[in-house]
PDB file of N, CA and C in Angstrom:
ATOM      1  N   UNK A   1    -175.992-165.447-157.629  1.00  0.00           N
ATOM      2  CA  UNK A   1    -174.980-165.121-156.661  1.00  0.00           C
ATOM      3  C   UNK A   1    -174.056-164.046-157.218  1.00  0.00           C
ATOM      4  N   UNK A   2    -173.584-163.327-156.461  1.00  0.00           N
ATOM      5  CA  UNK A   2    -172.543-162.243-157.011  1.00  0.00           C
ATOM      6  C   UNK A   2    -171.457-162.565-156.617  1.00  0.00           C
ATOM      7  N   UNK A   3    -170.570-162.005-158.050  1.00  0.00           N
ATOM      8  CA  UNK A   3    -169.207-162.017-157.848  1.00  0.00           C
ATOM      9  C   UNK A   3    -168.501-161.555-156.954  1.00  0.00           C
ATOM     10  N   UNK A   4    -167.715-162.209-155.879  1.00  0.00           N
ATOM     11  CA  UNK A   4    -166.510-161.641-154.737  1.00  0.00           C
ATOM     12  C   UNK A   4    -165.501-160.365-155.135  1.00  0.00           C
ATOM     13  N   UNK A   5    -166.035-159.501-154.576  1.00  0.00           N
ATOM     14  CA  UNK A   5    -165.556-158.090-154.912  1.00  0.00           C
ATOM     15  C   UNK A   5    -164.416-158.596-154.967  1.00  0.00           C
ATOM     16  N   UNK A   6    -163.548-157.919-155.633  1.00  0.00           N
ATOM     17  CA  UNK A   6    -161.381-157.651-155.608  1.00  0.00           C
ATOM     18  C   UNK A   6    -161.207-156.198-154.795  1.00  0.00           C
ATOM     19  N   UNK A   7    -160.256-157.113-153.627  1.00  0.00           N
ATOM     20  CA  UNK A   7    -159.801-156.053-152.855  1.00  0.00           C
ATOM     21  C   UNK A   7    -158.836-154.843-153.339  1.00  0.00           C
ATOM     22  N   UNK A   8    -158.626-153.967-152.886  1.00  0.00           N
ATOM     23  CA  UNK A   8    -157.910-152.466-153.303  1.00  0.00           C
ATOM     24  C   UNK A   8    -156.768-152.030-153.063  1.00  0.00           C
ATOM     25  N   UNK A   9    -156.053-151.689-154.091  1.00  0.00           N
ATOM     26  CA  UNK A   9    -154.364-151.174-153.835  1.00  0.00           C
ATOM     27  C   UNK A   9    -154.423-149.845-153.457  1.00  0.00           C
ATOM     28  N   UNK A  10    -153.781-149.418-152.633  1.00  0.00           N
ATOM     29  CA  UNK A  10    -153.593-148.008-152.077  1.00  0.00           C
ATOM     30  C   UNK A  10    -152.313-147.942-152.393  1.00  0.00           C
ATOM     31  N   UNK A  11    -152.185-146.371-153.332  1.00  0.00           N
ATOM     32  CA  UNK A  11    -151.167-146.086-154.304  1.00  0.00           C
ATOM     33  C   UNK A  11    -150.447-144.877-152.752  1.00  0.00           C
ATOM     34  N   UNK A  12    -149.864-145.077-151.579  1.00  0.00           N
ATOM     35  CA  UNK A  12    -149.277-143.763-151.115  1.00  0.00           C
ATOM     36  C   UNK A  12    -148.258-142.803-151.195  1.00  0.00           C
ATOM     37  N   UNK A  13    -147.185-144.056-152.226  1.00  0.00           N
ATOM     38  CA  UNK A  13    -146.340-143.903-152.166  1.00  0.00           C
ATOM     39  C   UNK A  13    -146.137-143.505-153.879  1.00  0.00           C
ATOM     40  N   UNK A  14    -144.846-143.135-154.027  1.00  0.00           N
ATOM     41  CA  UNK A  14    -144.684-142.979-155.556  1.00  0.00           C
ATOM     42  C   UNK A  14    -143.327-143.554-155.924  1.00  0.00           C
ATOM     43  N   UNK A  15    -142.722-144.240-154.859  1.00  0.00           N
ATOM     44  CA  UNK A  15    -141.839-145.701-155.396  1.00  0.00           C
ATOM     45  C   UNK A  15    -142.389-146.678-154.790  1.00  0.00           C
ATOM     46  N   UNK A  16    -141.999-147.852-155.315  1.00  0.00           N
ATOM     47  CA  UNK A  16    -142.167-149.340-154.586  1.00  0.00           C
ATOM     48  C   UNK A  16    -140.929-149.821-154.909  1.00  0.00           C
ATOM     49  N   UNK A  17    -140.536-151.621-154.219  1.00  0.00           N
ATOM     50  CA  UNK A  17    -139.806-152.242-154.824  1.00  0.00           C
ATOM     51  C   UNK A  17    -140.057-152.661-156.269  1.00  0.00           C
ATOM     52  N   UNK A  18    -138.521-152.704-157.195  1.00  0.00           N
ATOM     53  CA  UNK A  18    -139.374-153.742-158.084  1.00  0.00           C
ATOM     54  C   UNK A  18    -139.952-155.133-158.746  1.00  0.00           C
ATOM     55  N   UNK A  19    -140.943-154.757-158.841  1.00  0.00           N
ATOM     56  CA  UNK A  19    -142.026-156.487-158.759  1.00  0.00           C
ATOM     57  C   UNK A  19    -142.995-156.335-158.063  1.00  0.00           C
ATOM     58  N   UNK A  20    -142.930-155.354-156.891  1.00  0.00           N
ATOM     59  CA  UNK A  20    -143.591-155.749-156.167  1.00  0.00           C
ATOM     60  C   UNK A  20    -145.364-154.925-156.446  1.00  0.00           C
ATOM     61  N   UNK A  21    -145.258-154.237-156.765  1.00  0.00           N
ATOM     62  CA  UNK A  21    -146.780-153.623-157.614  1.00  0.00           C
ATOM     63  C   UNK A  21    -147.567-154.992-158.258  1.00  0.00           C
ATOM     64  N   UNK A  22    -147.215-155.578-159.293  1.00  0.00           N
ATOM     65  CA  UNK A  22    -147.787-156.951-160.137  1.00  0.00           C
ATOM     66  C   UNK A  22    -147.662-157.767-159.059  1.00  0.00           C
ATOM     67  N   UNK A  23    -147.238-158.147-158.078  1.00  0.00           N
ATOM     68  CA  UNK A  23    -147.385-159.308-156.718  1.00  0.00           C
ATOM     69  C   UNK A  23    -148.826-158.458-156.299  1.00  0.00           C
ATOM     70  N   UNK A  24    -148.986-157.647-155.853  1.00  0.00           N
ATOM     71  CA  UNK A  24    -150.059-156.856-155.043  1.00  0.00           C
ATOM     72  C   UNK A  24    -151.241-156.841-156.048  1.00  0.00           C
ATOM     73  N   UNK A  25    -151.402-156.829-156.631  1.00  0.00           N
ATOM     74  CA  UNK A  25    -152.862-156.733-157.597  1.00  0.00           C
ATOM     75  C   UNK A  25    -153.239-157.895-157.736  1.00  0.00           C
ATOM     76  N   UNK A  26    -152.012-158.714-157.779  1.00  0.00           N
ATOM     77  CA  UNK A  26    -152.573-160.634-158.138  1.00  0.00           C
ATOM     78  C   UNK A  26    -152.990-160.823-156.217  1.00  0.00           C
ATOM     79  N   UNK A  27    -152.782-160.591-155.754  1.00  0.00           N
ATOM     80  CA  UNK A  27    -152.898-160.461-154.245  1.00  0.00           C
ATOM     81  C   UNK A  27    -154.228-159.954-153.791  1.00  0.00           C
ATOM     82  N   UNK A  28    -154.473-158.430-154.493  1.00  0.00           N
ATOM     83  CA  UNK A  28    -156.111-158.707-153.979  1.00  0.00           C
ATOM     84  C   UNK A  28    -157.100-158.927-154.742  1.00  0.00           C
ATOM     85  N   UNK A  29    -157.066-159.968-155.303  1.00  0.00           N
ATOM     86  CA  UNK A  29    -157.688-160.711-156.280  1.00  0.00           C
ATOM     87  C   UNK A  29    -158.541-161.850-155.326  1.00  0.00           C
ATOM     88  N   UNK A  30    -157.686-162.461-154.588  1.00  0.00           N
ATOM     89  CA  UNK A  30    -158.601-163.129-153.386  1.00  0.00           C
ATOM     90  C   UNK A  30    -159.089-163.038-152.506  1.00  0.00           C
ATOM     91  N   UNK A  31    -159.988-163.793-152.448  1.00  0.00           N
ATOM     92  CA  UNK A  31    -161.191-163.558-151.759  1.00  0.00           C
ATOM     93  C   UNK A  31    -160.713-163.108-150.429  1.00  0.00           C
ATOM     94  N   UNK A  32    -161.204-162.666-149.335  1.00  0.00           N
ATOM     95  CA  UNK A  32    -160.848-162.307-147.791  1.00  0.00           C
ATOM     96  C   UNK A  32    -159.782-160.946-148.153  1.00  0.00           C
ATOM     97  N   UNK A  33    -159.352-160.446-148.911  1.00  0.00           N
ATOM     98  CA  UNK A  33    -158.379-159.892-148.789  1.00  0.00           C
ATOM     99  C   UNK A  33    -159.051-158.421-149.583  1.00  0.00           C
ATOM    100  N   UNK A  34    -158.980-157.183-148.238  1.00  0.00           N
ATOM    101  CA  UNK A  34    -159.735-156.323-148.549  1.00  0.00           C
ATOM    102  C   UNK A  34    -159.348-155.102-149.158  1.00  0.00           C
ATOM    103  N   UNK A  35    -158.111-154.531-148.159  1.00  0.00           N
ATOM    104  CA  UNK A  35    -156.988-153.446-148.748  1.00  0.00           C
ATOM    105  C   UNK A  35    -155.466-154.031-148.566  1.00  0.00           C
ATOM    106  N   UNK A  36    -154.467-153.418-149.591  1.00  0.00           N
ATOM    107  CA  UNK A  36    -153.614-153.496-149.567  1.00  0.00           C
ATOM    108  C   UNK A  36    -152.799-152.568-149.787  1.00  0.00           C
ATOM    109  N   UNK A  37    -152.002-151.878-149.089  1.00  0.00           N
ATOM    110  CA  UNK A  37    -151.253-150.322-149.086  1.00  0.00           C
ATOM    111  C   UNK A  37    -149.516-150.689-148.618  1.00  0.00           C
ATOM    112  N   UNK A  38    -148.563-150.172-149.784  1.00  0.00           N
ATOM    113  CA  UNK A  38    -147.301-150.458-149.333  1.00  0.00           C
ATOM    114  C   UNK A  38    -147.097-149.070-148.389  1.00  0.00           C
ATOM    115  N   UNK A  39    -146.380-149.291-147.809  1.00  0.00           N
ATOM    116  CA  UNK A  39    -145.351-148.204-147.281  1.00  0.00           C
ATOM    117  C   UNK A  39    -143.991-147.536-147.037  1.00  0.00           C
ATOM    118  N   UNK A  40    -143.522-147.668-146.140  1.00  0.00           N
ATOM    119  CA  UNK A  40    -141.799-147.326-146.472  1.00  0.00           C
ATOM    120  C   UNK A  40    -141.185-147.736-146.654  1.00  0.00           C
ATOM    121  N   UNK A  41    -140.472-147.500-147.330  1.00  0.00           N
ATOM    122  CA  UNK A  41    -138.961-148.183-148.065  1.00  0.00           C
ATOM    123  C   UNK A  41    -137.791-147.817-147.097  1.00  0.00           C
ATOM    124  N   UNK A  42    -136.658-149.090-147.095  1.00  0.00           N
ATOM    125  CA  UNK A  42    -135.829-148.798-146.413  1.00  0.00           C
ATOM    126  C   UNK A  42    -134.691-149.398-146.684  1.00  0.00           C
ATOM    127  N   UNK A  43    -132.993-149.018-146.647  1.00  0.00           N
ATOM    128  CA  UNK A  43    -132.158-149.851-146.922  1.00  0.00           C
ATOM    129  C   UNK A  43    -131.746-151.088-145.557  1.00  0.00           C
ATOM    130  N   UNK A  44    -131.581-152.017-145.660  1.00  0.00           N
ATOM    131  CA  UNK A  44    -130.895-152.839-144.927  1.00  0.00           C
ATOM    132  C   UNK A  44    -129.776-153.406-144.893  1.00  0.00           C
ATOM    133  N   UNK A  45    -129.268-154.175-144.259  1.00  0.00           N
ATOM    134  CA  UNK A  45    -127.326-154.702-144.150  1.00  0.00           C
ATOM    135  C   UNK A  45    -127.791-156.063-145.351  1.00  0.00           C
ATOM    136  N   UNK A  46    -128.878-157.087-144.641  1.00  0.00           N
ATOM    137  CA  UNK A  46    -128.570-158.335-145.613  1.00  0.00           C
ATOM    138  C   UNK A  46    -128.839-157.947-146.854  1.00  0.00           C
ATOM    139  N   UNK A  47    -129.025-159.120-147.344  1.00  0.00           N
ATOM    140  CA  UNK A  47    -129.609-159.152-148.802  1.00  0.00           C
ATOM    141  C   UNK A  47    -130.673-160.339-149.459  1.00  0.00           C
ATOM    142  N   UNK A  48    -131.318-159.715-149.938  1.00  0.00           N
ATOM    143  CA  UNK A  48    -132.498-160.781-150.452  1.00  0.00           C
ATOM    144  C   UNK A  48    -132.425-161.047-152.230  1.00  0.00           C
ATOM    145  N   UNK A  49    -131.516-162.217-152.493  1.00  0.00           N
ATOM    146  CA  UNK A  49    -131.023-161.720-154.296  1.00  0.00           C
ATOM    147  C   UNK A  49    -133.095-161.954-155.066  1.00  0.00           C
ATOM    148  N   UNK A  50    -133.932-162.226-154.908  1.00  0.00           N
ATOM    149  CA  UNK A  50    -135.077-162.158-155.594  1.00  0.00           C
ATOM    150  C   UNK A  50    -136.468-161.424-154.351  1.00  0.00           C
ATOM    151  N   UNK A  51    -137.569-161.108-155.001  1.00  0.00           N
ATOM    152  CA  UNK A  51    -138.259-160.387-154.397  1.00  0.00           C
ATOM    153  C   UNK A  51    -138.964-161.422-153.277  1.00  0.00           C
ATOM    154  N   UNK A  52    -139.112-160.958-152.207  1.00  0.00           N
ATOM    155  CA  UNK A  52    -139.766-161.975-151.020  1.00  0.00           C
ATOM    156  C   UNK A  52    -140.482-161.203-150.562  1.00  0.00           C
ATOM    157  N   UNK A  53    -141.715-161.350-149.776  1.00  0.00           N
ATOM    158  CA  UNK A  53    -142.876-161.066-149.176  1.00  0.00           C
ATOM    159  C   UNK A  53    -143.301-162.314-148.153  1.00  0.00           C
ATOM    160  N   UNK A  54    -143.599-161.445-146.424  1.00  0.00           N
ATOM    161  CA  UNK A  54    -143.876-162.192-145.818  1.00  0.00           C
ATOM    162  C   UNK A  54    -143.887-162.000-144.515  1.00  0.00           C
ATOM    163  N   UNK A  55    -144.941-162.080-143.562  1.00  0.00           N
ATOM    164  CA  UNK A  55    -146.210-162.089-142.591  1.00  0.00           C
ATOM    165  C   UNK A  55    -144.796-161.448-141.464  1.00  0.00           C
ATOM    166  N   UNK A  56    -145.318-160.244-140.909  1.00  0.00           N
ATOM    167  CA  UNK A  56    -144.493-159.454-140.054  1.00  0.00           C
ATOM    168  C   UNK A  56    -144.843-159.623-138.633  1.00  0.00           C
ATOM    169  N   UNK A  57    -146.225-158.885-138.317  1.00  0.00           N
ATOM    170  CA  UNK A  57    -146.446-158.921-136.956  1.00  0.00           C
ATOM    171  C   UNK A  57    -148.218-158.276-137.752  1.00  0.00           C
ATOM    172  N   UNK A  58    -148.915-159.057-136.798  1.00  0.00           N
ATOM    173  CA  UNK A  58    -150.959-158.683-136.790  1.00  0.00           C
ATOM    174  C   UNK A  58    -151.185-157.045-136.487  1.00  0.00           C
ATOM    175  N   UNK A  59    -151.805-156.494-137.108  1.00  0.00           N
ATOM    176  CA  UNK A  59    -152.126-155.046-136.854  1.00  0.00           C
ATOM    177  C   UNK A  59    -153.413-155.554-136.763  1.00  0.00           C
ATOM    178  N   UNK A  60    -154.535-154.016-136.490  1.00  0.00           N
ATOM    179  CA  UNK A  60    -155.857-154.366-136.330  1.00  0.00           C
ATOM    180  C   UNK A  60    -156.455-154.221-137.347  1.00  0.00           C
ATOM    181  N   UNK A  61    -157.052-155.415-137.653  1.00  0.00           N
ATOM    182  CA  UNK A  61    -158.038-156.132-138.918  1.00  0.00           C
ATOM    183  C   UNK A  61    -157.485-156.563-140.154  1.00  0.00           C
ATOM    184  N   UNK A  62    -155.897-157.462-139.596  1.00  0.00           N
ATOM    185  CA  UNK A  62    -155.047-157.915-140.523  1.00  0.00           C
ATOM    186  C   UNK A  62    -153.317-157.785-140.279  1.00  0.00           C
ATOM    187  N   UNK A  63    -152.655-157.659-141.190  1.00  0.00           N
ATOM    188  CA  UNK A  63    -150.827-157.603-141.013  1.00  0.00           C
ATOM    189  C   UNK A  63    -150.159-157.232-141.572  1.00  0.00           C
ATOM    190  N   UNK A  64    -149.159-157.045-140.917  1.00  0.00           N
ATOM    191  CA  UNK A  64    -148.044-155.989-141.602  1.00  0.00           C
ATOM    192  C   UNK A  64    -147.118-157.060-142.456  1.00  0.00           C
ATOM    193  N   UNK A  65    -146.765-156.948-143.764  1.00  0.00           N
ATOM    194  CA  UNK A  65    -145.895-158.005-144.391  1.00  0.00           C
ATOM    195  C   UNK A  65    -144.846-157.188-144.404  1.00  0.00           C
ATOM    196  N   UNK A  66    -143.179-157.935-144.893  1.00  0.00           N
ATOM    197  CA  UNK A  66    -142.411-157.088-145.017  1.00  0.00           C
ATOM    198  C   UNK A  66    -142.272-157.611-146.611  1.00  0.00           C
ATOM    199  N   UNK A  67    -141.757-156.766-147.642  1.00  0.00           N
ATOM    200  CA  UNK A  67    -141.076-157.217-148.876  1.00  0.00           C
ATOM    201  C   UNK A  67    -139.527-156.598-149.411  1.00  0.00           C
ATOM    202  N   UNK A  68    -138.897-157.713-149.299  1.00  0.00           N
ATOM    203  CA  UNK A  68    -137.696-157.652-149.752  1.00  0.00           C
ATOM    204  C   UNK A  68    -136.853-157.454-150.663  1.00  0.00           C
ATOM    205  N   UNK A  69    -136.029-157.158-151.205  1.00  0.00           N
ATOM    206  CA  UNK A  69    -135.408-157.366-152.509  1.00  0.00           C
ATOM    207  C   UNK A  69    -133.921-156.649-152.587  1.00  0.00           C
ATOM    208  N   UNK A  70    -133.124-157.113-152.544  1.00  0.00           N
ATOM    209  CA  UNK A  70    -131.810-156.474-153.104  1.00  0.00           C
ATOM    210  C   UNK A  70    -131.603-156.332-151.246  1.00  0.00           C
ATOM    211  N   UNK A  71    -131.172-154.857-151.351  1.00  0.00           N
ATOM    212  CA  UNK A  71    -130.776-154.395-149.725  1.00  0.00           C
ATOM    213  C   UNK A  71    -132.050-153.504-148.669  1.00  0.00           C
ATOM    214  N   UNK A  72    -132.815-153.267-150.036  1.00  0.00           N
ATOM    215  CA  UNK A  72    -133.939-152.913-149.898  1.00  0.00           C
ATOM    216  C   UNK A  72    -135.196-153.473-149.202  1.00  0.00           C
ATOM    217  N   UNK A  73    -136.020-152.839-148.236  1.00  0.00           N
ATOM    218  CA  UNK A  73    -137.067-153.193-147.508  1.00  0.00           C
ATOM    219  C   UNK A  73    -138.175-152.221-147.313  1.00  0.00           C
ATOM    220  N   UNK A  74    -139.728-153.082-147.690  1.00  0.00           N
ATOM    221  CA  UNK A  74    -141.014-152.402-147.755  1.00  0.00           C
ATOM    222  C   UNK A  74    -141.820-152.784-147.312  1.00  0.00           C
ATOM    223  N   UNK A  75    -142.495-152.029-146.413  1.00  0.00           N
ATOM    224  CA  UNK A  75    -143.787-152.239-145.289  1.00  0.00           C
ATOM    225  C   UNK A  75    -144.661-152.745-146.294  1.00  0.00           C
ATOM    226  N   UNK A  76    -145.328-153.534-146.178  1.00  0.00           N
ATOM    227  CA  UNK A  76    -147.173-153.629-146.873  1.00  0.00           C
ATOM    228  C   UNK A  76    -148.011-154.068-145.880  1.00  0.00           C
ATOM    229  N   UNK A  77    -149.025-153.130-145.838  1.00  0.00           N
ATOM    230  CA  UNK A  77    -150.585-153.413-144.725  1.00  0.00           C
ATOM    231  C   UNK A  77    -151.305-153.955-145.360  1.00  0.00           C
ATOM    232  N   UNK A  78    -151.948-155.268-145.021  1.00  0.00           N
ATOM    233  CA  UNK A  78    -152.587-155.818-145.460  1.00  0.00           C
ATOM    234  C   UNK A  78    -153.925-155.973-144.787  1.00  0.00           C
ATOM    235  N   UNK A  79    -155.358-155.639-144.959  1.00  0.00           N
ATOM    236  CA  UNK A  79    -156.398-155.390-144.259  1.00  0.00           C
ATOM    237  C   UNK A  79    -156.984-157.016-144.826  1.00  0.00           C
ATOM    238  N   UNK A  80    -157.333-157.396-143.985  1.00  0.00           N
ATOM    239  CA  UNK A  80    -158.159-159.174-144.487  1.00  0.00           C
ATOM    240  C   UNK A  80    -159.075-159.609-143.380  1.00  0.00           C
ATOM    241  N   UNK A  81    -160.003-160.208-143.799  1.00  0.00           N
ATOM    242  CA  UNK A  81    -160.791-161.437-142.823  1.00  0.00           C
ATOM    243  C   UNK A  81    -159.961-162.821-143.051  1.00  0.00           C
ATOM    244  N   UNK A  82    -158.565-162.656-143.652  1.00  0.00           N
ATOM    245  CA  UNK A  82    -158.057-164.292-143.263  1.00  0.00           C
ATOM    246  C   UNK A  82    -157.126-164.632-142.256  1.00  0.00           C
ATOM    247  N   UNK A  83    -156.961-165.903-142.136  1.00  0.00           N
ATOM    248  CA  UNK A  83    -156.184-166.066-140.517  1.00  0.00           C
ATOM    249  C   UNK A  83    -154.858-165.824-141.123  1.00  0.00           C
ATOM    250  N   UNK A  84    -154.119-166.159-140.044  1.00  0.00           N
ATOM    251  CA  UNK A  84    -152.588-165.852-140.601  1.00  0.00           C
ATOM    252  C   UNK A  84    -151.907-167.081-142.005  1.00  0.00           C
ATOM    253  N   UNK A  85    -152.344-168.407-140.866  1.00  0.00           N
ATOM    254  CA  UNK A  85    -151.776-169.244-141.879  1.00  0.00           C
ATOM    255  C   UNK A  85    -152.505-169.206-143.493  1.00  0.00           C
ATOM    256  N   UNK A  86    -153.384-169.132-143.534  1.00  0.00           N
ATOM    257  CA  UNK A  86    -153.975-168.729-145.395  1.00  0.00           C
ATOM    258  C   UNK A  86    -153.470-167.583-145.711  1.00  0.00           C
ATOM    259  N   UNK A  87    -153.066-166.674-144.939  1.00  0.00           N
ATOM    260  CA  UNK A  87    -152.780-165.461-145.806  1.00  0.00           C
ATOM    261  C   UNK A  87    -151.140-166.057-146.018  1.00  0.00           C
ATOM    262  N   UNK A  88    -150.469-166.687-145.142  1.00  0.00           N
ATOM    263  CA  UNK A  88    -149.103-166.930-145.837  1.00  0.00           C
ATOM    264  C   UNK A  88    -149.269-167.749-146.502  1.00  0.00           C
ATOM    265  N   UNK A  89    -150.133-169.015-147.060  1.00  0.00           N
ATOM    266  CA  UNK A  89    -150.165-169.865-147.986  1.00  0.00           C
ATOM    267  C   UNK A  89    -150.655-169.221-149.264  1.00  0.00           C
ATOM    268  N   UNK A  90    -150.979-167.794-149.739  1.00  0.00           N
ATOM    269  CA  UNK A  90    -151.524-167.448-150.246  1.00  0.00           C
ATOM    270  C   UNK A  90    -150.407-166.855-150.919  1.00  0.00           C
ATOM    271  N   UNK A  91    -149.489-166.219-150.024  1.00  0.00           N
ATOM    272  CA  UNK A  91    -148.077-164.830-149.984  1.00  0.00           C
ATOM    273  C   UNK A  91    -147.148-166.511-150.435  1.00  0.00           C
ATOM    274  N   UNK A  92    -146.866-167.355-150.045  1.00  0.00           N
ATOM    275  CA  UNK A  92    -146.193-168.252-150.917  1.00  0.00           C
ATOM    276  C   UNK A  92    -146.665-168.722-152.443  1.00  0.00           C
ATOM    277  N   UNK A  93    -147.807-169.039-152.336  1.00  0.00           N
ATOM    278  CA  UNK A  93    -147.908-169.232-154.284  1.00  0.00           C
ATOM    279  C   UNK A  93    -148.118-167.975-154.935  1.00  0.00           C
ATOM    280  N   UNK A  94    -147.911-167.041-154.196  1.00  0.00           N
ATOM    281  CA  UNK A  94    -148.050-165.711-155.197  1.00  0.00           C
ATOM    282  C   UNK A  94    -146.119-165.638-155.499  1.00  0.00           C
ATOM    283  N   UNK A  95    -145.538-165.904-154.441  1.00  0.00           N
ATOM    284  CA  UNK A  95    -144.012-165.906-154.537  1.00  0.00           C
ATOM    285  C   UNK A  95    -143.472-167.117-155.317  1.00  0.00           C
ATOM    286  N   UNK A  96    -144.026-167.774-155.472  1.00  0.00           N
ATOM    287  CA  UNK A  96    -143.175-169.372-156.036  1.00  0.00           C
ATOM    288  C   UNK A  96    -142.743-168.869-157.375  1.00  0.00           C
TER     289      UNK A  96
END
């Protein structure tokens, strides 16, 4: 039997939050989970005092997460064959 390919980071950007690069590689490490590409960064009013990640709205052939940190906010596309609820049980023990 062959080993379950590891899904792929798409580098587009040349900042991220930080943490959030080492969350994303342990991320497509599992199985169903095919690409993973952050995107824009943005400031916001609240505040998130540690890094959070978590299930936005379904795009096609997967979802948009948002990740948090400080005042700061970052798109990540996530391309998967998993349903919603495993991919957030997945985005929680990667966060714990």
């Amino acid at each position: 039997m062959n080993k379950p390919q590891a899904g792929r980071l798409v580098w587009n950007h040349s900042t991220h939050l930080p943490g959030l690069i080492p969350q994303l590689k342990k991320l497509i490490k599992f199985a169903g989970i095919k690409t993973v590409t952050p995107g824009v960064i943005r400031t916001v009013r609240g505040r998130s005092p540690k890094l959070r990640l978590r299930i936005s709205v379904p795009i096609t052939g997967g979802f948009k997460a948002i990740a948090r940190q400080g005042k700061t906010v970052q798109e990540v596309f996530i391309t998967t064959t998993l349903e919603q609820a495993e991919l957030e049980t997945i985005l929680e023990k990667l966060m714990a």
